[in-house]
N, C-alpha and C. Protein backbone atom coordinates (compact mmCIF):
# COMPACT_ATOMS: atom_id res chain seq x y z
N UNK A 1 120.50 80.80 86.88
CA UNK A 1 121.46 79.71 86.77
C UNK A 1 120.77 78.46 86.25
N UNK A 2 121.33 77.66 85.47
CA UNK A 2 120.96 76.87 84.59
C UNK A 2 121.36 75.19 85.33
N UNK A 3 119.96 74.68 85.28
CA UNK A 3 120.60 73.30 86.33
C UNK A 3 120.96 72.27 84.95
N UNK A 4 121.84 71.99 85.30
CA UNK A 4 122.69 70.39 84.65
C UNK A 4 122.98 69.53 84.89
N UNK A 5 122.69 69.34 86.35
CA UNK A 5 122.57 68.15 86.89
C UNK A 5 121.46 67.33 87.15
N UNK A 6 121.34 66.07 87.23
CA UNK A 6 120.27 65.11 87.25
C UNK A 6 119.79 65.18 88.78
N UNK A 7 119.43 66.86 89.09
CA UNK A 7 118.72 66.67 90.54
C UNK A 7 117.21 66.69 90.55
N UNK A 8 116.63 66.09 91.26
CA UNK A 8 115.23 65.59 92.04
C UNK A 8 115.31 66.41 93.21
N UNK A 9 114.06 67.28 93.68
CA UNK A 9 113.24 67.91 94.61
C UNK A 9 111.96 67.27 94.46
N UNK A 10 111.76 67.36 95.64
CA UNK A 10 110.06 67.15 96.39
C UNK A 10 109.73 68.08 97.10
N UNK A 11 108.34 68.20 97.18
CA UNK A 11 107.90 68.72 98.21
C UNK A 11 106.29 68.58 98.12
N UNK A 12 105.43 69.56 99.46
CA UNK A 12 104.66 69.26 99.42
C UNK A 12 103.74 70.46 98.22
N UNK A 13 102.60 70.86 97.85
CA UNK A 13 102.40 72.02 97.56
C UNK A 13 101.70 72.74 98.65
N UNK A 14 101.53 74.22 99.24
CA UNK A 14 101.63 74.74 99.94
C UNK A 14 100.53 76.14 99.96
N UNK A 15 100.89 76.33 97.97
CA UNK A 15 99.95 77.62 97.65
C UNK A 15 99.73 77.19 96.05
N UNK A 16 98.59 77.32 95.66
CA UNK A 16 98.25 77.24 94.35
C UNK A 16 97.61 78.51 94.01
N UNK A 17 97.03 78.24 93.00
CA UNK A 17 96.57 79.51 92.26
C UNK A 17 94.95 79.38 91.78
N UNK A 18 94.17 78.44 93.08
CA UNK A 18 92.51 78.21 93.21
C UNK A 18 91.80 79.91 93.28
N UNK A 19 92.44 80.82 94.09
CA UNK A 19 91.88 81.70 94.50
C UNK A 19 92.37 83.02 93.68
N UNK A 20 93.12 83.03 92.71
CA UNK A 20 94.05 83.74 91.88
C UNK A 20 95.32 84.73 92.44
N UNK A 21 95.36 84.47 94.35
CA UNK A 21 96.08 85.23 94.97
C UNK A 21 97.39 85.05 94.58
N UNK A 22 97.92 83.76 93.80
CA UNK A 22 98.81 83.31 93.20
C UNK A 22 99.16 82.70 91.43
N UNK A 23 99.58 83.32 90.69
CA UNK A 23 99.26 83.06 88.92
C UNK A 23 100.12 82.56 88.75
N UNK A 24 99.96 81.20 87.85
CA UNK A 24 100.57 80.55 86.98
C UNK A 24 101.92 80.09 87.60
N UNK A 25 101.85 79.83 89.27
CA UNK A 25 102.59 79.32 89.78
C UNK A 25 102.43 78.68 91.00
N UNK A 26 102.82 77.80 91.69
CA UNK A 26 102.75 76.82 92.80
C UNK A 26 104.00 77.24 93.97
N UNK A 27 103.98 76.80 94.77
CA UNK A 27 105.03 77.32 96.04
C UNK A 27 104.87 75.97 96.77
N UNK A 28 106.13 75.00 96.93
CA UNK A 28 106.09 73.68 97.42
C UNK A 28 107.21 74.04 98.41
N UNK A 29 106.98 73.12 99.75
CA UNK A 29 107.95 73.00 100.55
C UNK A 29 108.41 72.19 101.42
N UNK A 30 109.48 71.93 101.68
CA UNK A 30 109.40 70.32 102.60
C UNK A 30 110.11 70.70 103.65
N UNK A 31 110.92 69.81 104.54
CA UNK A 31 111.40 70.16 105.55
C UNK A 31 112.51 71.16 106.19
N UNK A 32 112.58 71.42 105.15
CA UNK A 32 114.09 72.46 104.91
C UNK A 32 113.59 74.29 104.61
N UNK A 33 113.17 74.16 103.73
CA UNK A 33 112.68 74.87 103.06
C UNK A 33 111.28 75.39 102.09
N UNK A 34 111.26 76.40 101.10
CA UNK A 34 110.32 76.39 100.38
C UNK A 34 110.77 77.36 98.98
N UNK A 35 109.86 76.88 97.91
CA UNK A 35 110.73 77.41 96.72
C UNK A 35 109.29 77.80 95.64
N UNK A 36 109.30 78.88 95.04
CA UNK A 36 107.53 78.99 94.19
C UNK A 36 108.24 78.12 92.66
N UNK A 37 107.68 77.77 92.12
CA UNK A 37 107.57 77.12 90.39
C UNK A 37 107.33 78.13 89.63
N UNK A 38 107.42 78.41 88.62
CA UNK A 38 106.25 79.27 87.64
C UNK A 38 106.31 78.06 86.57
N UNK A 39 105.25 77.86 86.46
CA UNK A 39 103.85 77.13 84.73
C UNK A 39 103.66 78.07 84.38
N UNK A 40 103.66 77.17 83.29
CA UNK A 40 102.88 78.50 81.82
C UNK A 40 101.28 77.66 81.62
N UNK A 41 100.48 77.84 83.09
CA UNK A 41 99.26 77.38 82.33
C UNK A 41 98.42 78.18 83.71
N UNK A 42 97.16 78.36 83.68
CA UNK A 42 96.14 78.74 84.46
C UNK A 42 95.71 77.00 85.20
N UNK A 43 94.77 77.60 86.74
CA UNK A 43 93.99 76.62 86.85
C UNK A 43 94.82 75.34 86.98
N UNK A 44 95.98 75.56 87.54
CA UNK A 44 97.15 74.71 88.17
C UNK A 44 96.44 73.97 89.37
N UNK A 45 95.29 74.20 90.16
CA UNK A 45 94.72 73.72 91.08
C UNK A 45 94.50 72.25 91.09
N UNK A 46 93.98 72.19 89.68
CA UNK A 46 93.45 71.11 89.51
C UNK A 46 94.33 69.90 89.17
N UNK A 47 95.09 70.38 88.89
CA UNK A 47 96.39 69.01 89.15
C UNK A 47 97.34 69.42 90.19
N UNK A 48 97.68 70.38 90.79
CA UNK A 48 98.84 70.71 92.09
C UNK A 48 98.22 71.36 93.10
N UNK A 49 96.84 70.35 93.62
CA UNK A 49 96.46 71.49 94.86
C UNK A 49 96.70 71.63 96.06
N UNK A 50 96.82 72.19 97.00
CA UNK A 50 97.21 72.36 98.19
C UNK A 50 97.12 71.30 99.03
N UNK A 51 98.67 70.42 99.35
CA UNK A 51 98.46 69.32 99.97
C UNK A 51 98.82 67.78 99.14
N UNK A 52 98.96 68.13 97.59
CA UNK A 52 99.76 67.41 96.83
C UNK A 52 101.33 67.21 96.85
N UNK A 53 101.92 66.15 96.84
CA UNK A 53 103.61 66.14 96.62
C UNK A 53 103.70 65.98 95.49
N UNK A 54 104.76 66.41 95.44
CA UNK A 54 105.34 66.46 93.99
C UNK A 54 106.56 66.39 93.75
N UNK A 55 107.20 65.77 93.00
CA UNK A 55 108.56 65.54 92.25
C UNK A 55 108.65 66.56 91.39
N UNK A 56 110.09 67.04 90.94
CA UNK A 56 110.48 68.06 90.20
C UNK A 56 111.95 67.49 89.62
N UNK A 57 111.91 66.94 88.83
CA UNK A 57 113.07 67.12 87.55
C UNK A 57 113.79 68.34 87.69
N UNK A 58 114.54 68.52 88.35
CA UNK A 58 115.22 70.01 87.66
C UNK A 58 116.61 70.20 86.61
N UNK A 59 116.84 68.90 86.09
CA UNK A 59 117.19 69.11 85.06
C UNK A 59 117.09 69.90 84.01
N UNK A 60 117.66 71.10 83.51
CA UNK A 60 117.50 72.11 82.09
C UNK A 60 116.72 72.73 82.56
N UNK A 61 115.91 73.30 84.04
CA UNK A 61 115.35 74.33 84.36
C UNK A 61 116.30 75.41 85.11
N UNK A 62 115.63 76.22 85.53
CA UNK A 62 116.20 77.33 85.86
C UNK A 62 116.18 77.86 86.98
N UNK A 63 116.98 78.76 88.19
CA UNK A 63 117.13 79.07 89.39
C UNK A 63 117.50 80.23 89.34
N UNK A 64 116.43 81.17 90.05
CA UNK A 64 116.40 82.79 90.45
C UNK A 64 115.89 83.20 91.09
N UNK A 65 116.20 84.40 91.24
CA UNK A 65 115.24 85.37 92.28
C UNK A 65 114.55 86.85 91.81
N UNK A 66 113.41 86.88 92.41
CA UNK A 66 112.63 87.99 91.99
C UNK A 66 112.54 88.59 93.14
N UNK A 67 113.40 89.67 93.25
CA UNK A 67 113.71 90.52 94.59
C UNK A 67 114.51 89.93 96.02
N UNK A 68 115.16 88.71 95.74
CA UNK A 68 115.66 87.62 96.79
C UNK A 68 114.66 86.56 96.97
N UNK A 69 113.66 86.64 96.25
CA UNK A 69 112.79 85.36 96.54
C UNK A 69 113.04 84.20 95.76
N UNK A 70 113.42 83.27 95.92
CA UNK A 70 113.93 82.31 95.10
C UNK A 70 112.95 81.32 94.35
N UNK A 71 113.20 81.86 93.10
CA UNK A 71 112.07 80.63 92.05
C UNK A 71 112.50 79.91 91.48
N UNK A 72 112.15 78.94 90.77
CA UNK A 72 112.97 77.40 90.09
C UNK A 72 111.75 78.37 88.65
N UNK A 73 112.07 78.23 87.30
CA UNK A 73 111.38 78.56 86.32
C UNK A 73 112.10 77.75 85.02
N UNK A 74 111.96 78.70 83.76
CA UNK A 74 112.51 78.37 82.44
C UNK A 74 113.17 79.17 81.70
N UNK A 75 113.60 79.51 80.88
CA UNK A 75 114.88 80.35 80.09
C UNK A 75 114.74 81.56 80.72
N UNK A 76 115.30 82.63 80.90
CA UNK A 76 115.67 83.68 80.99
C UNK A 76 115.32 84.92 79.98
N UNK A 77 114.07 86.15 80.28
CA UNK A 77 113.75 86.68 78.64
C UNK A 77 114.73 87.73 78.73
N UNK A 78 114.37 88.19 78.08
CA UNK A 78 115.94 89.73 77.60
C UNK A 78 115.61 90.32 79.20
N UNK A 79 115.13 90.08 79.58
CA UNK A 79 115.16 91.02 81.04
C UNK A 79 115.93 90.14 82.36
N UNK A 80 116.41 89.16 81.64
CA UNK A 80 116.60 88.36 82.75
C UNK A 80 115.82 87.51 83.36
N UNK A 81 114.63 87.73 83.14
CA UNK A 81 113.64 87.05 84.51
C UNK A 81 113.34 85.95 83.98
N UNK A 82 113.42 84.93 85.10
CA UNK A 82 112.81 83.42 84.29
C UNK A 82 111.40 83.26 83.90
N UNK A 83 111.15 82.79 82.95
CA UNK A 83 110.36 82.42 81.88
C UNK A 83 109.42 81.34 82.87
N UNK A 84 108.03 81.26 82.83
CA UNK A 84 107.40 80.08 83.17
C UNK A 84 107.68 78.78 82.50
N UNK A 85 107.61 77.36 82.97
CA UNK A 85 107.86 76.10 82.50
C UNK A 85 106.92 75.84 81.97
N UNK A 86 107.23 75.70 80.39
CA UNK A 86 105.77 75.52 79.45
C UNK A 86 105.10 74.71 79.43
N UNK A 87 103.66 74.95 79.14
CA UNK A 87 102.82 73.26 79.50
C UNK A 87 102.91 72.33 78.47
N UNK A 88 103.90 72.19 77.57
CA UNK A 88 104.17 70.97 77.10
C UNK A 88 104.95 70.31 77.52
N UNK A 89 105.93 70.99 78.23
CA UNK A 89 107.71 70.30 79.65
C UNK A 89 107.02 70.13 80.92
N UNK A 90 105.77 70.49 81.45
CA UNK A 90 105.38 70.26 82.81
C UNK A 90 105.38 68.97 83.32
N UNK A 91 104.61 68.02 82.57
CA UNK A 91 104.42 66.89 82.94
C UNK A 91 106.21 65.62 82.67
N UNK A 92 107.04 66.61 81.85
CA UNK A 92 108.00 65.79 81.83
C UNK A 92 109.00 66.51 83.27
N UNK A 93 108.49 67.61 84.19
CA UNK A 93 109.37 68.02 84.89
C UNK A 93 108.71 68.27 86.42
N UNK A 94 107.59 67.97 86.27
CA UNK A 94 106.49 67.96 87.60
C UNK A 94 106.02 66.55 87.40
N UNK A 95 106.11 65.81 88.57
CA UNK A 95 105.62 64.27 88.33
C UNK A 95 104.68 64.24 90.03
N UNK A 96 103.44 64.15 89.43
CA UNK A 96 102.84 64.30 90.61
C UNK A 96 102.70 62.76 91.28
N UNK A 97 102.39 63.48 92.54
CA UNK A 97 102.68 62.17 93.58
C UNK A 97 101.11 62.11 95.04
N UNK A 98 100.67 61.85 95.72
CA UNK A 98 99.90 61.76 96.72
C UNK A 98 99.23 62.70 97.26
N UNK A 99 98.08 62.94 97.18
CA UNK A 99 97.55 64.25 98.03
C UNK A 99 97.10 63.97 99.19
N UNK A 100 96.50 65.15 99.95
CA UNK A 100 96.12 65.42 101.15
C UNK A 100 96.69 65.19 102.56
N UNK A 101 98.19 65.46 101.85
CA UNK A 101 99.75 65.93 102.70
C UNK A 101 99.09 66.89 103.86
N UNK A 102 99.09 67.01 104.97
CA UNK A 102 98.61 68.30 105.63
C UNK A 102 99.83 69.19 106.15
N UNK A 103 100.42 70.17 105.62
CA UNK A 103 101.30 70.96 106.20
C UNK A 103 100.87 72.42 107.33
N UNK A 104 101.71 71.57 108.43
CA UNK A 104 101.49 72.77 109.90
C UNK A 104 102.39 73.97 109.69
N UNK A 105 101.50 75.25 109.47
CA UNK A 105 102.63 76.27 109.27
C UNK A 105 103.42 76.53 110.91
N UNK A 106 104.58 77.20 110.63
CA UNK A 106 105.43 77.43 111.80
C UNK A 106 105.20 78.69 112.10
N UNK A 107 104.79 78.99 113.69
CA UNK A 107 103.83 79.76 114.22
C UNK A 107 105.39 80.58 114.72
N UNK A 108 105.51 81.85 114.53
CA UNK A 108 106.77 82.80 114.39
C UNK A 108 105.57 84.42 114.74
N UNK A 109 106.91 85.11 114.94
CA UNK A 109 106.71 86.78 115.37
C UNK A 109 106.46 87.66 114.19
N UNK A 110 106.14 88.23 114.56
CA UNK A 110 106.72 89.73 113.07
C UNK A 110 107.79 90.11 113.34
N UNK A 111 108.15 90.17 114.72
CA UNK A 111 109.96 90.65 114.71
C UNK A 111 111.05 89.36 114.12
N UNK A 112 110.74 88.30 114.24
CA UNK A 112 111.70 87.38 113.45
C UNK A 112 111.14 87.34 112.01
N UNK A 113 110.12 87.63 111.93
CA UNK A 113 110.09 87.49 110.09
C UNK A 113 110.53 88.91 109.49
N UNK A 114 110.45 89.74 109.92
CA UNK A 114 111.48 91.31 109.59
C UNK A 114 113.03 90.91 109.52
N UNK A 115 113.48 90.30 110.50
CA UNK A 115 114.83 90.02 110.51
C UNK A 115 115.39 89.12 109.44
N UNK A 116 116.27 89.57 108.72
CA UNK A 116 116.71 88.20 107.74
C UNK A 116 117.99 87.73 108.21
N UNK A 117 117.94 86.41 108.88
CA UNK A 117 118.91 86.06 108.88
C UNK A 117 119.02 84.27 108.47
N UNK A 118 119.77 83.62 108.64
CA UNK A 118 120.13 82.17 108.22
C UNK A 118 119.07 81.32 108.83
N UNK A 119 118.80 82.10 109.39
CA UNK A 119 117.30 81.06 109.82
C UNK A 119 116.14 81.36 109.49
N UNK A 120 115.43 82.95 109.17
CA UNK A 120 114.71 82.90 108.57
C UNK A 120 114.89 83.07 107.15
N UNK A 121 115.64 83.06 106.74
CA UNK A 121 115.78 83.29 104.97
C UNK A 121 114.93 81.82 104.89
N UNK A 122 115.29 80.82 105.25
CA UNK A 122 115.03 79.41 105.45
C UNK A 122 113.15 79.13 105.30
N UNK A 123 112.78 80.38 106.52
CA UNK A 123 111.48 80.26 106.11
C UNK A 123 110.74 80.71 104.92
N UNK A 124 111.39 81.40 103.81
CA UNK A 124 110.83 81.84 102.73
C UNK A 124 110.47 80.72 102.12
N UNK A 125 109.27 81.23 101.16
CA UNK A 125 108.41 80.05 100.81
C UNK A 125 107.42 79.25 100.88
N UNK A 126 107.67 79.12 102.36
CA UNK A 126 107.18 78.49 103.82
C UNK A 126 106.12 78.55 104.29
N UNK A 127 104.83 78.00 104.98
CA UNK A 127 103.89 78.35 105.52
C UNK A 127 103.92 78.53 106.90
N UNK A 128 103.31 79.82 107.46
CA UNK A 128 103.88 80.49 108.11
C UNK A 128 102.70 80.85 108.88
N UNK A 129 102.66 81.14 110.48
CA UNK A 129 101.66 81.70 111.20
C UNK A 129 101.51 82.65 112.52
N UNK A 130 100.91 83.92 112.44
CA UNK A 130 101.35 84.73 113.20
C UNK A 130 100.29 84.44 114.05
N UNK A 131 100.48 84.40 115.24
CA UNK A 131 99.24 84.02 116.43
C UNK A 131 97.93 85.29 116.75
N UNK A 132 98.43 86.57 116.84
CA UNK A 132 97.95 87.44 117.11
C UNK A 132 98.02 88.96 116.54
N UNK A 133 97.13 89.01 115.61
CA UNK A 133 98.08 90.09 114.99
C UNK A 133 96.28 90.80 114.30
N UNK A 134 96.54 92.18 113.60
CA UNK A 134 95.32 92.65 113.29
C UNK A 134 95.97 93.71 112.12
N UNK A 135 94.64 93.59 111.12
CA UNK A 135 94.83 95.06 110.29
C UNK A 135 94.95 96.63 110.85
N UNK A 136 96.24 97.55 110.41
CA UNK A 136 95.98 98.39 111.09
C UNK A 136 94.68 99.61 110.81
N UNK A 137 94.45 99.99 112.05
CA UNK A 137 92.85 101.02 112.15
C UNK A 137 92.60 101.48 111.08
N UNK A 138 93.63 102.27 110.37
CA UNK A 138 93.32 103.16 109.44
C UNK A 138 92.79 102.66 108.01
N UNK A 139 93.02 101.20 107.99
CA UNK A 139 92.50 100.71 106.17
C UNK A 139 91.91 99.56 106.66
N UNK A 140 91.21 99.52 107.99
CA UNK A 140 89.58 98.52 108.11
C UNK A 140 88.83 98.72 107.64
N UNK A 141 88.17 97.72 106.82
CA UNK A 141 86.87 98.50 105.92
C UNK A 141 87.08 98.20 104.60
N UNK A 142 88.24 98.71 104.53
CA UNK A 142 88.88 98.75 103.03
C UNK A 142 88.93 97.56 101.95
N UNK A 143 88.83 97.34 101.08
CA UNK A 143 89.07 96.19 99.82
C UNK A 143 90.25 95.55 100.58
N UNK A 144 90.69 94.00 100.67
CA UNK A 144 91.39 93.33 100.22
C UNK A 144 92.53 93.99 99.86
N UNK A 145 92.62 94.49 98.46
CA UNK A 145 93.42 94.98 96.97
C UNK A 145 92.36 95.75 96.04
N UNK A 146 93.28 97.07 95.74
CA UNK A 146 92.66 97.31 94.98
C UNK A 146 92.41 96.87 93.28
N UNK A 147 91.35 97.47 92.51
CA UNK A 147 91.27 96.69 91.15
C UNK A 147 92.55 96.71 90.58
N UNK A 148 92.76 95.35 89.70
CA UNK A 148 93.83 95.45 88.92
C UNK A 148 94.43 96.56 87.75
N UNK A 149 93.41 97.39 87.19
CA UNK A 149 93.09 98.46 86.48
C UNK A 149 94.31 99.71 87.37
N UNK A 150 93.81 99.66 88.85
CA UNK A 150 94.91 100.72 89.32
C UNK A 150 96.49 100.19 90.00
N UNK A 151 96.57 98.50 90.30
CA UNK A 151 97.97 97.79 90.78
C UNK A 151 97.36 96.65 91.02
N UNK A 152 98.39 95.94 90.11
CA UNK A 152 98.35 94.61 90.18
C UNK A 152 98.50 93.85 91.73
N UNK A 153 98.64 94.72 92.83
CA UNK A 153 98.94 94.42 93.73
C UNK A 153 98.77 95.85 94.87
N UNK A 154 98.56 95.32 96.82
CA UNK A 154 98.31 96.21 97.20
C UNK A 154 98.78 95.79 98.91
N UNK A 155 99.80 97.15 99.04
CA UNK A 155 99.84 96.57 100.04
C UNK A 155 99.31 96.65 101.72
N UNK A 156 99.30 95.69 102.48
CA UNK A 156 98.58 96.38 103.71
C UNK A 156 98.84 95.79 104.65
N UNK A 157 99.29 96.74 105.58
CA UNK A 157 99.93 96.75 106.95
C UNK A 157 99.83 95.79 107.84
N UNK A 158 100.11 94.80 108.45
CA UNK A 158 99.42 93.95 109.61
C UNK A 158 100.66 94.39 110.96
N UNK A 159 99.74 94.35 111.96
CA UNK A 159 100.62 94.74 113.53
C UNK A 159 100.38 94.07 114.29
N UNK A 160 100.81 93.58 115.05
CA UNK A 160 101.29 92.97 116.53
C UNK A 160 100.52 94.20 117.48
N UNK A 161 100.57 93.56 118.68
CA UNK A 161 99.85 94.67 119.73
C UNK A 161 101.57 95.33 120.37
N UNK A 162 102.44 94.98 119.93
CA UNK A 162 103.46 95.72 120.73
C UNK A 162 103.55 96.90 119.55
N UNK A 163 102.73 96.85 118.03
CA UNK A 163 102.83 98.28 117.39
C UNK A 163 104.44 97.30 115.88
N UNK A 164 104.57 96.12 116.05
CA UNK A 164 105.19 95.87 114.88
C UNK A 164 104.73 95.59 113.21
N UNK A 165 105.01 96.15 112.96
CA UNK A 165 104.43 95.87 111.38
C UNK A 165 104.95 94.98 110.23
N UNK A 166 104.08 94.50 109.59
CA UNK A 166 104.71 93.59 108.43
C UNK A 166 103.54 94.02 107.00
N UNK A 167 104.03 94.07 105.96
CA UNK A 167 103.31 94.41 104.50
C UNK A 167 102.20 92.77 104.28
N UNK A 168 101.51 92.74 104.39
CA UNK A 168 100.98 91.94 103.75
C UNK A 168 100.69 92.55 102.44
N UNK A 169 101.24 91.85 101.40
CA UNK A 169 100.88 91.90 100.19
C UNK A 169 99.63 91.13 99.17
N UNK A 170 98.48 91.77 98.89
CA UNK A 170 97.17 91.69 98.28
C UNK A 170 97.42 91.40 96.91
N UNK A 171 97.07 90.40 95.86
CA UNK A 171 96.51 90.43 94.60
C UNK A 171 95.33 90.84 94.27
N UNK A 172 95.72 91.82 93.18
CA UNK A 172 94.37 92.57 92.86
C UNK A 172 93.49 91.83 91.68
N UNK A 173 94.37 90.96 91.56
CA UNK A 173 93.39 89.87 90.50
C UNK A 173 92.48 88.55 91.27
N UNK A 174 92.85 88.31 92.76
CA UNK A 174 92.60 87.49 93.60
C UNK A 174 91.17 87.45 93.39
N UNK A 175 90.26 86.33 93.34
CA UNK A 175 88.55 86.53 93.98
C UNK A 175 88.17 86.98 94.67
N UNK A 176 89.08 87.03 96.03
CA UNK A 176 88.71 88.13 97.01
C UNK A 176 88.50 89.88 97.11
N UNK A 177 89.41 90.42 96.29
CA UNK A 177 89.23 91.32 96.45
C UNK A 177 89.05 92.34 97.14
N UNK A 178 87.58 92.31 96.61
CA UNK A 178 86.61 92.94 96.84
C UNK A 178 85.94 92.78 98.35
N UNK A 179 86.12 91.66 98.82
CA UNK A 179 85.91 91.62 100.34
C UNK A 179 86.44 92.58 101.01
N UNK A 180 85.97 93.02 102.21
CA UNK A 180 86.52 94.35 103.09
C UNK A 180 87.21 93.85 104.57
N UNK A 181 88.34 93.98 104.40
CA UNK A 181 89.40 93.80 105.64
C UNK A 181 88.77 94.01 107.08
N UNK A 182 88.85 93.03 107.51
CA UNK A 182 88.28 92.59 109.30
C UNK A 182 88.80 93.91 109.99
N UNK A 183 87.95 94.16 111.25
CA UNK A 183 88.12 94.81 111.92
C UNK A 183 89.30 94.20 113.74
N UNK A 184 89.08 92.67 113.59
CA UNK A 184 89.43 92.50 114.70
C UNK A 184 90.67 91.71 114.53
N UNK A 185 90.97 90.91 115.90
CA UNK A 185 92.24 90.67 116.01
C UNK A 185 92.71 88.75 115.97
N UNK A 186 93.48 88.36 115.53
CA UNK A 186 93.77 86.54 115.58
C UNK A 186 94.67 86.04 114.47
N UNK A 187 94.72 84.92 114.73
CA UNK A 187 95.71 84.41 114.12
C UNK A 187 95.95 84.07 112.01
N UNK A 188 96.84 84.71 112.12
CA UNK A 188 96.52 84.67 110.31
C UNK A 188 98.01 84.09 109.99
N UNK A 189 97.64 83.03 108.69
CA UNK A 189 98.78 82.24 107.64
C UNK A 189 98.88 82.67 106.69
N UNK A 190 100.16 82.20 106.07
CA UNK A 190 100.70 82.85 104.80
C UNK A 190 101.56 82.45 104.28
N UNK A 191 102.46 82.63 103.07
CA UNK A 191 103.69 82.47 102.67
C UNK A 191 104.23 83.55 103.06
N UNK A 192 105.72 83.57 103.38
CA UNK A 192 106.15 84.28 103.64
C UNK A 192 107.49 84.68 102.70
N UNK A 193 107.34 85.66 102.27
CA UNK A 193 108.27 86.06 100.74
C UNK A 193 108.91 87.55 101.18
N UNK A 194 109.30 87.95 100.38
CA UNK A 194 110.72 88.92 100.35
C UNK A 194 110.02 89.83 99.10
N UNK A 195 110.69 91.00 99.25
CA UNK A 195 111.06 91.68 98.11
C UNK A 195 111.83 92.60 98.20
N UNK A 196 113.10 92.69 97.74
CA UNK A 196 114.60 93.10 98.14
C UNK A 196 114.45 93.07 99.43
N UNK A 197 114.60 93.91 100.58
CA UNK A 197 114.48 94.52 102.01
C UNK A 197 114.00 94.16 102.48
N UNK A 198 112.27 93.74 101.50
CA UNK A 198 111.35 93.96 102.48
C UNK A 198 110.10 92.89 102.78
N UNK A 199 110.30 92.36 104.01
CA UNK A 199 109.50 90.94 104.41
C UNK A 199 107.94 91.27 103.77
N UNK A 200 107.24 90.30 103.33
CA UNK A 200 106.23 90.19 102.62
C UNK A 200 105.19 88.72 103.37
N UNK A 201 103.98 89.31 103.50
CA UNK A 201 103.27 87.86 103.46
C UNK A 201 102.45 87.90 102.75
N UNK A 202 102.32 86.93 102.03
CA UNK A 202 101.06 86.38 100.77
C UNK A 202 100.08 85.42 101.02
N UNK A 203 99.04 85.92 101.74
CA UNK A 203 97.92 84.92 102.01
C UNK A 203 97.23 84.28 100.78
N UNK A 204 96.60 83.17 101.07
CA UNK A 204 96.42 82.37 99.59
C UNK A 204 95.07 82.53 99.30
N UNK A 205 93.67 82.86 100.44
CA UNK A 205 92.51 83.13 100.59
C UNK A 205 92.21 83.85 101.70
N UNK A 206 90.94 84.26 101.76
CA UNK A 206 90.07 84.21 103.35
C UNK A 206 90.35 83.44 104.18
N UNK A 207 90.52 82.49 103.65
CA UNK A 207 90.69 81.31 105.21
C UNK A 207 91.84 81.43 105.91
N UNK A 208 92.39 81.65 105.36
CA UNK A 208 94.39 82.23 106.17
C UNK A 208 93.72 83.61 107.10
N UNK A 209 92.95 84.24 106.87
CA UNK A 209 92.70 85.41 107.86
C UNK A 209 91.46 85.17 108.69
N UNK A 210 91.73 85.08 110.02
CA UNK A 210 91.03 84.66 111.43
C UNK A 210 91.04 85.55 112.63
N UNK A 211 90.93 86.71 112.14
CA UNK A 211 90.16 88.02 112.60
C UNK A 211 88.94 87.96 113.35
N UNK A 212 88.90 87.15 114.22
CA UNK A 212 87.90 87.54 114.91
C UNK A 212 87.59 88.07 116.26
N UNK A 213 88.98 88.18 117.32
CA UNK A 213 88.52 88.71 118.47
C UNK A 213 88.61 90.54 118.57
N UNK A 214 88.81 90.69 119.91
CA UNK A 214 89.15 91.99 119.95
C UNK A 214 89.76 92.39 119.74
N UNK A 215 90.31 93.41 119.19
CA UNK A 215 91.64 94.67 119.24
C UNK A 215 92.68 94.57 120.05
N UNK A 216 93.59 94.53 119.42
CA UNK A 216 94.86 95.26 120.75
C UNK A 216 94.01 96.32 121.75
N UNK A 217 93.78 95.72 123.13
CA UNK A 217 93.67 96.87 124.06
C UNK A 217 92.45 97.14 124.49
N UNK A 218 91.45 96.42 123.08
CA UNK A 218 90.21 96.58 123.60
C UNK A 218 89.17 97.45 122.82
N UNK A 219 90.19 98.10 121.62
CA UNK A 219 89.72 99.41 121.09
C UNK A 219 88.50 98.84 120.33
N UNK A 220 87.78 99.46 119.89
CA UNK A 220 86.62 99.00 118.89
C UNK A 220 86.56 99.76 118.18
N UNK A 221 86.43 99.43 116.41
CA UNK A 221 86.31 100.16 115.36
C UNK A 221 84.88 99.92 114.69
């Protein structure tokens, strides 16, 4: 959908694309909500980094979704999907504003972020934090994501000690990688995104994952 009206959004930024877990797009959010951008440029860090506000023109841009996740972008290609905002319109449609905003993610379940309803649809976007939660047994050890060569993306399990699960979703282009998934148990952040059905979290680095105590139960791997 095509905006035509002379509306203004703010927000803060939330997730950039320093660590490549996120490309050629930003994810800003303010009190309401949260919404990703797509640019048509790399290395967005360096002018929209985590903790910057920002103004958004959304005049003659564009509003969609990629699996229910809602993005603000630019024209529409034969497939439908919105187009990144080119870096010659950025600076007339991103007007940057103050950094080192500190946003507190909202500390939630895996059973309410599975559930979609009017309140969490709300949190999409959003920075988000599960208190206690661990990789499951079977892919400790394991890469991050695997290389981009076999999926651009990868996904992997995170559980609650009552046995609930949520996809955390891996970029296989990320710097990380190649790092090997914690064995233990604590509190990890994220965006929290959709794809049709199915709840998604998108950590932005290492530092969102704080794996360090014991296991559900005690177990040791």
């Amino acid at each position: 959908t095509r905006i035509d009206s002379d509306l203004v959004i703010a927000g803060i930024v939330v997730a950039d694309d320093r660590s490549g877990s996120f490309y050629k797009q930003i994810v800003i959010q303010d009190t309401t909500s949260g919404i990703v951008i797509l640019l048509g440029r790399t290395n967005l860090y360096t002018d929209y980094p985590i903790g910057r506000k920002v103004y958004v023109r959304c005049k003659g841009l564009y509003i969609g979704a990629y699996g229910g996740f809602v993005q603000l972008g630019y024209t529409p290609d034969i497939s439908n999907s919105l187009s990144d905002i080119p870096s010659a319109l950025m600076s007339k449609h991103i007007v940057k504003a103050n950094t080192g905003n500190p946003i507190t993610p909202l500390t939630v379940t895996v059973s309410e972020l599975k559930t979609f309803n009017t309140t969490s649809i709300k949190w999409l976007g959003t920075l988000i934090k599960l208190d206690s939660v661990q990789f499951q047994a079977a892919i400790v050890g394991e890469p991050y994501a695997q290389d981009p060569n076999v999926s651009s993306g990868t996904d992997r399990m995170i559980e609650d000690c009552s046995g609930k699960t949520i996809v955390c979703r891996m970029s296989g282009y990320s710097l990380f990688r190649n790092q090997l998934l914690p064995a233990g148990k604590g509190p990890l952040t994220a965006i929290y995104s959709r794809y049709n059905s199915t709840a998604q979290l998108l950590i932005r680095d290492t530092n969102d994952v704080k794996m360090y105590g014991p296991r559900c139960g005690g177990v040791v791997i």
